[in-house]
Every structure is written in C-alpha cells, then in structure tokens.
Protein backbone atom coordinates (compact mmCIF):
# COMPACT_ATOMS: atom_id res chain seq x y z
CA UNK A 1 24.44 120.21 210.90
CA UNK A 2 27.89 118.75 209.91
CA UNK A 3 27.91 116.45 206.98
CA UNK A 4 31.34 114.86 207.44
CA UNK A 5 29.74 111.80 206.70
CA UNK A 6 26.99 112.66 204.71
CA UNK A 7 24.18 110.91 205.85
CA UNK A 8 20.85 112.34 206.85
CA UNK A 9 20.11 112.42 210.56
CA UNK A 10 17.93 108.89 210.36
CA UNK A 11 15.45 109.57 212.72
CA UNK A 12 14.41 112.99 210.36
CA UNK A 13 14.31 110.94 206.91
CA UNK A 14 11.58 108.97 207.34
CA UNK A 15 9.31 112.14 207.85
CA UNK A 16 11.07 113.85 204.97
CA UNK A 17 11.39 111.65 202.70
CA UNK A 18 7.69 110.85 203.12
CA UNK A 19 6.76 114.28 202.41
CA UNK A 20 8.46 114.84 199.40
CA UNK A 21 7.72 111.58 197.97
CA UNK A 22 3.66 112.76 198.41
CA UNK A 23 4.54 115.58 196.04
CA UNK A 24 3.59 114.32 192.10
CA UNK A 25 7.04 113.43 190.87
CA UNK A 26 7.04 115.63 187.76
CA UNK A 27 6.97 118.37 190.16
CA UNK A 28 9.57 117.16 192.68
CA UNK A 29 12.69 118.96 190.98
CA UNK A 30 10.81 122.42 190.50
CA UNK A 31 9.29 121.57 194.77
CA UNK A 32 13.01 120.99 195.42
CA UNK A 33 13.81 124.37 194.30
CA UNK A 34 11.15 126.23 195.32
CA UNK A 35 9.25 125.24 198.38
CA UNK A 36 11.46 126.69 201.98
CA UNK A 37 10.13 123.35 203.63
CA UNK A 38 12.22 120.77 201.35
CA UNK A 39 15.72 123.05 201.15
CA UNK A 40 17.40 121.44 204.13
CA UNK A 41 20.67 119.30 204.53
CA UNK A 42 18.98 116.70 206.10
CA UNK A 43 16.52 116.20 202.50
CA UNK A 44 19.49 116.99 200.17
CA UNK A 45 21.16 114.12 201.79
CA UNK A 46 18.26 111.58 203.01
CA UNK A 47 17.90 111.95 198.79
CA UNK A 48 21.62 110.85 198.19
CA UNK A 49 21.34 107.89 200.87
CA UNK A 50 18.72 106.77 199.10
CA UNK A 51 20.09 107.18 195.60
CA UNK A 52 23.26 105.34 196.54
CA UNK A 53 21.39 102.65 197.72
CA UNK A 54 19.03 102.06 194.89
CA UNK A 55 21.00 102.48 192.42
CA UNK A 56 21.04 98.68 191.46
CA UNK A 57 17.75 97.57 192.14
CA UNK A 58 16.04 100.91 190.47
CA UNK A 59 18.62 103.17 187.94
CA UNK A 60 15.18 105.57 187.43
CA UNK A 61 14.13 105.94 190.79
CA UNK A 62 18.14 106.67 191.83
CA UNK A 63 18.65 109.06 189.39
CA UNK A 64 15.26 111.09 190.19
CA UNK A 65 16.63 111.01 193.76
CA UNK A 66 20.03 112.28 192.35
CA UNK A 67 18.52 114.85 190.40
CA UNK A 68 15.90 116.33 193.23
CA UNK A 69 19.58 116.24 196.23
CA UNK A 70 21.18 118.36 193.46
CA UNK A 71 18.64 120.95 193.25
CA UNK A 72 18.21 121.09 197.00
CA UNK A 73 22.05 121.46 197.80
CA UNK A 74 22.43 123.91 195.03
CA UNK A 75 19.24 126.27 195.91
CA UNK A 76 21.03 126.22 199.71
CA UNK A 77 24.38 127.20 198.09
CA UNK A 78 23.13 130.00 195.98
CA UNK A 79 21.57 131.27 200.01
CA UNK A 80 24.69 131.04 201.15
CA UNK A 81 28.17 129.62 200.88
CA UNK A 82 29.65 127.93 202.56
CA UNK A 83 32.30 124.45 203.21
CA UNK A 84 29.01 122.67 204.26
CA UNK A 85 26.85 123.99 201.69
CA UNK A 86 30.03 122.94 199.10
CA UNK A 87 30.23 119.61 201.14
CA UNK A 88 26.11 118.86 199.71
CA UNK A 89 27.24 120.06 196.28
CA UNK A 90 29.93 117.51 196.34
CA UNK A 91 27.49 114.57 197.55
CA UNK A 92 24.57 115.30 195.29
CA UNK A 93 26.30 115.78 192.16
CA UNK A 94 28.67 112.78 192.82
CA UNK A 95 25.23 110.87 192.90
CA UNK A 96 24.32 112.29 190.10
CA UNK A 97 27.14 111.46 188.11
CA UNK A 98 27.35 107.94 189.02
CA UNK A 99 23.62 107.57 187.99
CA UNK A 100 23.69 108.84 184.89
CA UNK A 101 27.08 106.34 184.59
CA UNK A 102 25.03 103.71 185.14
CA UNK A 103 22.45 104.80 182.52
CA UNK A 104 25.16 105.13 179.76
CA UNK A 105 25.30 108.73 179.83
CA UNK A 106 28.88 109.27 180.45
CA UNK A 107 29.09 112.73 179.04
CA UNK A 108 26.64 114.07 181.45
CA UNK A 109 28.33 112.11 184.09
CA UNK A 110 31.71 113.72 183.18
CA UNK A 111 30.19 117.15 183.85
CA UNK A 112 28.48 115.87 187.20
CA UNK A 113 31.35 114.76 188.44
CA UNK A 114 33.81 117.67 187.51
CA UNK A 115 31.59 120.38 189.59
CA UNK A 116 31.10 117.45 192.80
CA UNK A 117 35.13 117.24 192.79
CA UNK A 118 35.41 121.37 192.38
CA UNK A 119 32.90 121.44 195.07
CA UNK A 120 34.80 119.02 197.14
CA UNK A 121 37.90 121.38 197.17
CA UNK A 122 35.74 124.15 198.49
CA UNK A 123 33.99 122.12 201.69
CA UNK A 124 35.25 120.41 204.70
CA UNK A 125 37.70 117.91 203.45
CA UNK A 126 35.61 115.73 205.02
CA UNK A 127 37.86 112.30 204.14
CA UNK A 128 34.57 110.36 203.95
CA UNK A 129 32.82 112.51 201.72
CA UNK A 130 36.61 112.53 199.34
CA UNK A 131 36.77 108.71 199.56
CA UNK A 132 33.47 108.06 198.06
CA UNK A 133 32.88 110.37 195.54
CA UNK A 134 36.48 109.63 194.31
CA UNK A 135 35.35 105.97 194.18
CA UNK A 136 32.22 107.20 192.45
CA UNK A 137 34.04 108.80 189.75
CA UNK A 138 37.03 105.99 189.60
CA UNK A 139 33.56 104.00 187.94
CA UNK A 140 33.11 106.55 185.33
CA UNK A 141 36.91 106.48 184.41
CA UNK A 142 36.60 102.74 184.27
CA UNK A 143 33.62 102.72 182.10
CA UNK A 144 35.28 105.69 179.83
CA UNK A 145 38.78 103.02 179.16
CA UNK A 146 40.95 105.28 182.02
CA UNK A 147 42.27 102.50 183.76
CA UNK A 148 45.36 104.15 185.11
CA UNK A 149 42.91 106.99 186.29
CA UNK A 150 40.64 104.76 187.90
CA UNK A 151 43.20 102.78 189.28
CA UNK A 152 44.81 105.21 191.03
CA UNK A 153 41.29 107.31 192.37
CA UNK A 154 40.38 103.72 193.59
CA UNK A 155 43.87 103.66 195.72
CA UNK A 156 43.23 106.97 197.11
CA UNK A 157 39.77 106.03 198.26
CA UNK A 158 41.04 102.94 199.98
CA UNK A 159 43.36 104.57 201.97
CA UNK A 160 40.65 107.19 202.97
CA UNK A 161 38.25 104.64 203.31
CA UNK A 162 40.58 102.78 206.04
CA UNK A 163 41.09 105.37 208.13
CA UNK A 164 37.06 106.40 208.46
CA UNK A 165 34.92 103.15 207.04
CA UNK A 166 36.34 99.90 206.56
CA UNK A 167 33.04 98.33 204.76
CA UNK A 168 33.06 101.05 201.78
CA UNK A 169 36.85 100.33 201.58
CA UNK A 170 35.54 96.97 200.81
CA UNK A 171 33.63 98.05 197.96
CA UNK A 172 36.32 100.25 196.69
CA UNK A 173 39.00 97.20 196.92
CA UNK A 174 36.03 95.53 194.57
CA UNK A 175 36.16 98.38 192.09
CA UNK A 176 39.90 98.71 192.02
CA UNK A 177 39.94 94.54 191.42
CA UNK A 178 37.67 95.00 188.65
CA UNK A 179 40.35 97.88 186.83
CA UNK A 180 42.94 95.21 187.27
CA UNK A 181 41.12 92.78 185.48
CA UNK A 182 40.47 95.60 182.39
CA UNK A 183 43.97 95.81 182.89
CA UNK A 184 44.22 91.78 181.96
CA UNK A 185 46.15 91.72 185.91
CA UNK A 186 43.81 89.00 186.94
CA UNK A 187 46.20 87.29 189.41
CA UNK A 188 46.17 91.34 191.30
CA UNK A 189 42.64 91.18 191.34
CA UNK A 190 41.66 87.59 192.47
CA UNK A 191 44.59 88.69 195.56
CA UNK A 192 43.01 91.58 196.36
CA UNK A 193 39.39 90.43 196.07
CA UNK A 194 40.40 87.42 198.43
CA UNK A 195 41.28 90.30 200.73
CA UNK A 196 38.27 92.06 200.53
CA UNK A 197 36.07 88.93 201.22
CA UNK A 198 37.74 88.58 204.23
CA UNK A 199 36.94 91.82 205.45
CA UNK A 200 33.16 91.37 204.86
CA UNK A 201 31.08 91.55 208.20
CA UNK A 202 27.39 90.47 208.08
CA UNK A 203 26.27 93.93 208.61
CA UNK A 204 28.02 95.13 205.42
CA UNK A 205 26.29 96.35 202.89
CA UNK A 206 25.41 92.93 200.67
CA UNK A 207 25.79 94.16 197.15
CA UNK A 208 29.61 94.76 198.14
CA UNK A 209 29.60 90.92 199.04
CA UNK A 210 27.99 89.44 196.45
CA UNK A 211 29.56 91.84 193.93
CA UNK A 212 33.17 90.44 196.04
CA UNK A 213 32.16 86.92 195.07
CA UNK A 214 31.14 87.04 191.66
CA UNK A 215 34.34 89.53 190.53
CA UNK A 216 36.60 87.09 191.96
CA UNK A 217 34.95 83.66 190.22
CA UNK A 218 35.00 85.73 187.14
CA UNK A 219 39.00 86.59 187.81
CA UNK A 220 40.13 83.20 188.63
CA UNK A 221 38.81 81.76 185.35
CA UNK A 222 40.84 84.81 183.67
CA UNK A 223 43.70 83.45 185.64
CA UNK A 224 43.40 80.12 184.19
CA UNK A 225 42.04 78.78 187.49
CA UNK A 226 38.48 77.40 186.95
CA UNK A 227 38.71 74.76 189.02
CA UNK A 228 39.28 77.09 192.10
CA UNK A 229 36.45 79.47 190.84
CA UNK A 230 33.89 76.81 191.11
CA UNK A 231 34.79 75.93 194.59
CA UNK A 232 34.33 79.86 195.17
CA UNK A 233 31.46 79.31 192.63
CA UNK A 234 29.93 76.87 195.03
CA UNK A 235 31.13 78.20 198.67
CA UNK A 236 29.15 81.58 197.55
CA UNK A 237 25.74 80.14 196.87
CA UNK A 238 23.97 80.66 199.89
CA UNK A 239 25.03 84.92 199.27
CA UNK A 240 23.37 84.63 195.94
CA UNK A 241 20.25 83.07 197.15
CA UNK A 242 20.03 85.43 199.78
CA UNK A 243 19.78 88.14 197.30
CA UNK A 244 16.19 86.55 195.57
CA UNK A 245 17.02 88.22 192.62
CA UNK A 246 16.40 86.86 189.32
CA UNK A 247 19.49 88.87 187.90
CA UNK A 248 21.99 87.55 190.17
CA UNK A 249 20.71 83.77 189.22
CA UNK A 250 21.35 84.38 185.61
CA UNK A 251 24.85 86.06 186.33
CA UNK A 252 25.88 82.61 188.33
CA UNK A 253 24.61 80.92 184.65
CA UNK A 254 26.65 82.62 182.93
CA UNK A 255 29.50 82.06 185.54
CA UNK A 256 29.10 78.57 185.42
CA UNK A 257 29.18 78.33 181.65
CA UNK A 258 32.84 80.53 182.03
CA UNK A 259 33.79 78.02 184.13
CA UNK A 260 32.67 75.31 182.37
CA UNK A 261 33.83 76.13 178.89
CA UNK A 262 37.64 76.53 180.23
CA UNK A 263 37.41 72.91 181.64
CA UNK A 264 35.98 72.00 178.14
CA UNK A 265 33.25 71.02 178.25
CA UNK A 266 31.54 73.11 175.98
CA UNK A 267 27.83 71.60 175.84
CA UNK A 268 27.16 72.32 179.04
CA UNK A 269 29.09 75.98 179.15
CA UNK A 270 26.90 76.61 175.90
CA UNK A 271 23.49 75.79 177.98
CA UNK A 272 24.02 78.21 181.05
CA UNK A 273 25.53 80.66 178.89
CA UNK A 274 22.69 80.32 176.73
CA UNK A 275 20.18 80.18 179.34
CA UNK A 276 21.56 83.96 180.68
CA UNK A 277 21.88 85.77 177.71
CA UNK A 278 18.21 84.89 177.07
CA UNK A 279 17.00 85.69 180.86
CA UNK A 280 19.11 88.87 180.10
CA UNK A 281 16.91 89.54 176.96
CA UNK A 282 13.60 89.04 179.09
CA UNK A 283 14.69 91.23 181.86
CA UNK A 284 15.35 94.09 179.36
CA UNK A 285 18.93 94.34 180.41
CA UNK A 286 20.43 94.90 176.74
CA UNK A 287 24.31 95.25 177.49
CA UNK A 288 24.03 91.84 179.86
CA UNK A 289 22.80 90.19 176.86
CA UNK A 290 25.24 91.80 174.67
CA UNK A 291 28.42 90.48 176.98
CA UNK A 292 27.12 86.80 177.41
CA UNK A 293 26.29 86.50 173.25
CA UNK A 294 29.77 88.16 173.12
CA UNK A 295 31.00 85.01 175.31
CA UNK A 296 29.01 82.67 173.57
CA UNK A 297 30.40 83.97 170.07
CA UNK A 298 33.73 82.99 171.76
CA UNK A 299 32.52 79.58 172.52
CA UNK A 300 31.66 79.00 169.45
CA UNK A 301 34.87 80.50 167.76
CA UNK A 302 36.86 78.30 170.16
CA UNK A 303 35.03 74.78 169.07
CA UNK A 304 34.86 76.05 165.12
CA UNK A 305 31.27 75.97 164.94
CA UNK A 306 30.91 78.84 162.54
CA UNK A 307 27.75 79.11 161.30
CA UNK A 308 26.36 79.64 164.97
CA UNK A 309 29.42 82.12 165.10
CA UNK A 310 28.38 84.31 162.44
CA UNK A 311 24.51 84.15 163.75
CA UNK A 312 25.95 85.01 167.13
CA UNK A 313 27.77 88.05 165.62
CA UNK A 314 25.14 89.17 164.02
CA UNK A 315 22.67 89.02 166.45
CA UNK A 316 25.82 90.58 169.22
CA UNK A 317 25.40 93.44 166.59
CA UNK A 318 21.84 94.04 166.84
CA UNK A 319 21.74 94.07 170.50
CA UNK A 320 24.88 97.27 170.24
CA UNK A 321 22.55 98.94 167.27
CA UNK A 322 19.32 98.64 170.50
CA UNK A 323 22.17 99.78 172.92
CA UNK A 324 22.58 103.43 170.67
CA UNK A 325 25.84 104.27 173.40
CA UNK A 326 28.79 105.10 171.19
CA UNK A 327 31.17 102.55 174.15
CA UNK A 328 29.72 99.61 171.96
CA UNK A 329 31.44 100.74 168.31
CA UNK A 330 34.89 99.58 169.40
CA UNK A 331 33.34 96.16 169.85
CA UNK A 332 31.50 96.29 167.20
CA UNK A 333 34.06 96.55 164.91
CA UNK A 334 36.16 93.78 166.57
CA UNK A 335 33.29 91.82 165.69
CA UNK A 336 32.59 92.86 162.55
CA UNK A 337 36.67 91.80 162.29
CA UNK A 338 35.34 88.31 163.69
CA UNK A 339 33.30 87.50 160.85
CA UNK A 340 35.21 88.27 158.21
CA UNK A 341 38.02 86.13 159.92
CA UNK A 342 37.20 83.57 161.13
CA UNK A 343 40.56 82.14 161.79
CA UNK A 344 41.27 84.77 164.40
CA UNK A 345 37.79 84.89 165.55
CA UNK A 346 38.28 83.41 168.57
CA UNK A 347 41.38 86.41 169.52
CA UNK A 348 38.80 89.38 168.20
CA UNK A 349 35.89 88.17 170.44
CA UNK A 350 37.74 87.82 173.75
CA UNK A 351 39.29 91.25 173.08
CA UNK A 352 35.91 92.83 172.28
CA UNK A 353 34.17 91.27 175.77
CA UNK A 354 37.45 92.25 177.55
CA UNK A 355 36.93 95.90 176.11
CA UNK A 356 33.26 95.82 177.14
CA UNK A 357 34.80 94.73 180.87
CA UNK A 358 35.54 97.96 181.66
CA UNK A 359 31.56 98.73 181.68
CA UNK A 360 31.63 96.23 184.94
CA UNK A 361 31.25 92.51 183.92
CA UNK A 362 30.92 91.43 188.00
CA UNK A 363 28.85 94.20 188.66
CA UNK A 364 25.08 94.75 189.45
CA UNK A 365 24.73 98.69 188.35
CA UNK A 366 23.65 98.25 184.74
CA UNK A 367 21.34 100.60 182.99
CA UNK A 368 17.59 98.03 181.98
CA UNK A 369 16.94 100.23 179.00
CA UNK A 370 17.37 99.34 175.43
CA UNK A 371 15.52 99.82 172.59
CA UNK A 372 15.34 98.03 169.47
C-alpha cells in the first residue's frame, strides 16, 4: 500500500487494532515481532495514528502504541527493504521519539528521532511524512534549549505542510510561535498565532485550537498586552469548555492569574494561580505545578512578600528534586540564586520559568509522572 500519508486504511483499523489490543499487553511488543498476522503496514500505522492522537490525553498508552508500530515496521524492514518499508521506519520511530519527549526522556528521544530522519532519507520523500516528523522532532529541539534548530525544522514543516495539509500546518505555526516566545520574540508569536487561529476549521483537529488560544493569551501578556489577552482570554471560553477537561480549566487559572498580576492586581492573580498549581499537584502533573509555583514565586518577588517567596522556592525545589529530569537543574539554580537575593529575585524567577518555557508552557503534552 503507499504510505505517502501515513495513515492506516480506516476501514482495516478498527479490526486490527481490535485484535491486537485482545493480546495481554506485556506481550504486545514480543506479538508485534513475532506473530505473521500483526506485521502489516496497515497495523504499524493504525498504531502511530493512534499514538499521535493520544498522546495528550494518555502519555502511557501513546508510547506503548509507539513502541509496538516500531517493532512492526522494523520486523517488515528486516523482510525486506524497501522506500515504503523506510517510509514506516520513519513514522514509528518519529512517534516514538516524540513520546518518550513528552515523558522527559530526551536522550532516548534523541536516538528515536535520529534513525526516523535516516529512515526518512531512504523512503519516498513523501512531503507529508517529512513535514511531520520534522515538526515532531522541532519539539524535542525545543525542549533540549535548540531554538534556532527548532525554529528553523518548524519553517520547513510549514512550508511542507502548505502544500499537502493545511490543518497540521496549523499546529506547526503553534509550535514555531511557541520557539519565538523561548526566544523572548513574543510580538512574532502573538502575529503568527493570530494567523494560525484564523486558519482553524471546525473539523481541525481541537488540541491544535485550543493549544492556538492558550499560546497566544500567554504571548500577549509577554508582550505587555494583558488587556488584549483577556478579551482572547474570554472570546476562547466556549473552546475550553468544549474540551471537559479538568487540565485545560486549571491552565485558564493560571492564565487568568498572568493576566491579572500584570494589571496589578495581585490578590486575585495570587488566587487562580494558586488554585492551579494545587489542581496541578492533585492531577499528578509535577512540572505544571513546578511552572505555576515558579510564577507564583514571581508574584511574590514582584510585591516583596518574602517570606512566602522563600517558602515558594523551597517548595519550587522539591517539586524539581520529584521531577529527577536533569532540564530542571538550570532552574534550580536560578532559584537557589533567588533566595539568596532577594533583591533580584524577581529577574532570577522570570528567567528560570522562561527557561522552563521551552518544555511547552501553552501546551497539553506533559508527562503525569512524578515521584516524590
């Protein structure tokens, strides 16, 4: 079958999918490998559809998904190569990679994603295929501090994406908005996420739209426009209750406290940011938690409140010392910087969360595991 687009044929993944999801999942990968009736195309990528579009709502399940597609497409390519067979290779490990990216494993993810882009030079040339598993990989340069990397991956896979699929170019005019911001460009990325918003059709896929919205009320306060972000703020609420989801609630808290502490008033700003680090804490999503005490250590550098500063810091350090990534120690020792002076507290903490940015501060693909 071809797999310039690579997507499973959708009336065979049902059946498939079915099939190997009856098999005990401890025994899926070795199945995968092993078993003549799950090494097709069509499984390898009915697996990496699904992957892709889990990844948010279940990191475990996605990368199990990942993990079984990159068995299947590399048992078929050890049977024979071929452009196709490299074209699966290229799909399943770019999965991969950007699961274990969202799980903090960026080492592993490196390594995923260097054999999906040698792969990709031995298969079709498929534009589709290139565009997204360059944007795949322009998130694991992001995460890693390669903005210029990212940045320009992310303009590569815009221009693919326009000429093949204009709702992933969305989502890759998202990403690239988010480098800009690590960048501290926030007037380029509240232009080009205005843009993207207007692209948006209702059939789009609605994590790009509601990832759109919250990037660009997060960029306009950066911009020094909070006043504008609210109206966004407020414009976008009936996107964010269409999602249901608890997390997305407690990102539009913290949001609104953003907003609210540049207009001043910090009581309030303190509340909702208060009120999502906390929701964070019960969801189990550690690094959320981390960036909104980060914010509200900068809250309280900003209105000299410094014993709630140096709890805030210390409890900021706790949640890096769960974390166990080695991303957080940069922070950390901005922090660390933060309470020992406190005059420049306020400088140290906004250049620790903008640091932490780069791990996707609009997004929706963090990792829920943390240990303490």
């Amino acid at each position: 079958m071809s797999v310039t687009t690579q997507s499973a044929r959708p009336g065979s993944t049902s059946t498939l999918l079915s099939r190997f999801d009856a098999v005990p999942e401890r025994q899926r990968i070795l199945a995968a490998r092993n078993l003549r009736s799950f090494c097709s195309a069509d499984l390898c990528l009915a697996l990496a559809d699904r992957s892709f579009s889990r990844r948010s709502a279940d990191p475990k399940a996605a990368l199990g998904d990942a993990e079984a597609a990159v068995a299947i497409a590399e048992h078929l390519a050890s049977r024979s190569a071929s452009r196709e067979t490299s074209d699966l290779c290229a799909r399943a490990h770019g999965e991969f990679g950007n699961c274990l990216r969202i799980q903090d494993d960026l080492v592993r993810a490196g390594r995923a994603f260097e054999v999906a882009r040698a792969a990709l030079e031995l298969g079709s040339g498929a534009l589709f295929l290139r565009a997204h598993i360059l944007k795949l990989h322009a998130s694991l340069f992001r995460a890693q501090g390669e903005y210029a990397e990212a940045g320009r991956l992310l303009d590569e896979s815009i221009g693919l994406f326009a000429r093949t699929d204009r709702s992933e170019m969305v989502g890759a005019m998202v990403g690239r908005a988010l480098v800009y911001g690590c960048q501290e460009q926030p007037a380029h990325a509240v232009e080009l996420l205005a843009k993207a918003i207007r692209l948006l059709d209702p059939h789009d896929d609605k994590l790009y739209e509601v990832a759109a919205f919250i990037a660009l009320v997060w960029h306009l306060v950066d911009a020094g426009r909070p006043e504008d972000s609210l109206h966004v703020l407020d414009r976008a609420m009936d996107v964010f209750v269409e999602q249901n989801s608890t997390y997305v609630h407690l990102k539009i808290a913290w949001l609104r406290g953003r907003i609210l502490a540049a207009m001043n008033i910090f009581a309030a700003a303190e509340d909702e940011i208060v009120r999502a680090r906390d929701g964070f804490l019960e969801q189990g999503r550690g690094f959320q938690a981390a960036l909104a005490s980060l914010e509200l250590g900068w809250l309280y550098a900003k209105t000299k409140r410094v014993t709630k500063l140096q709890a805030c810091i210390a409890g900021t350090l706790r949640l890096f010392q769960a974390l166990r990534v080695p991303q957080e120690s940069a922070a950390a020792v901005l922090l660390l910087e933060a309470a020992r002076r406190e005059t420049e507290a306020e400088t140290l903490l906004r250049q620790a969360l903008r640091r932490l940015d780069a791990r996707g501060p609009s997004g929706l693909e963090q990792s829920t595991s943390f240990r303490f």
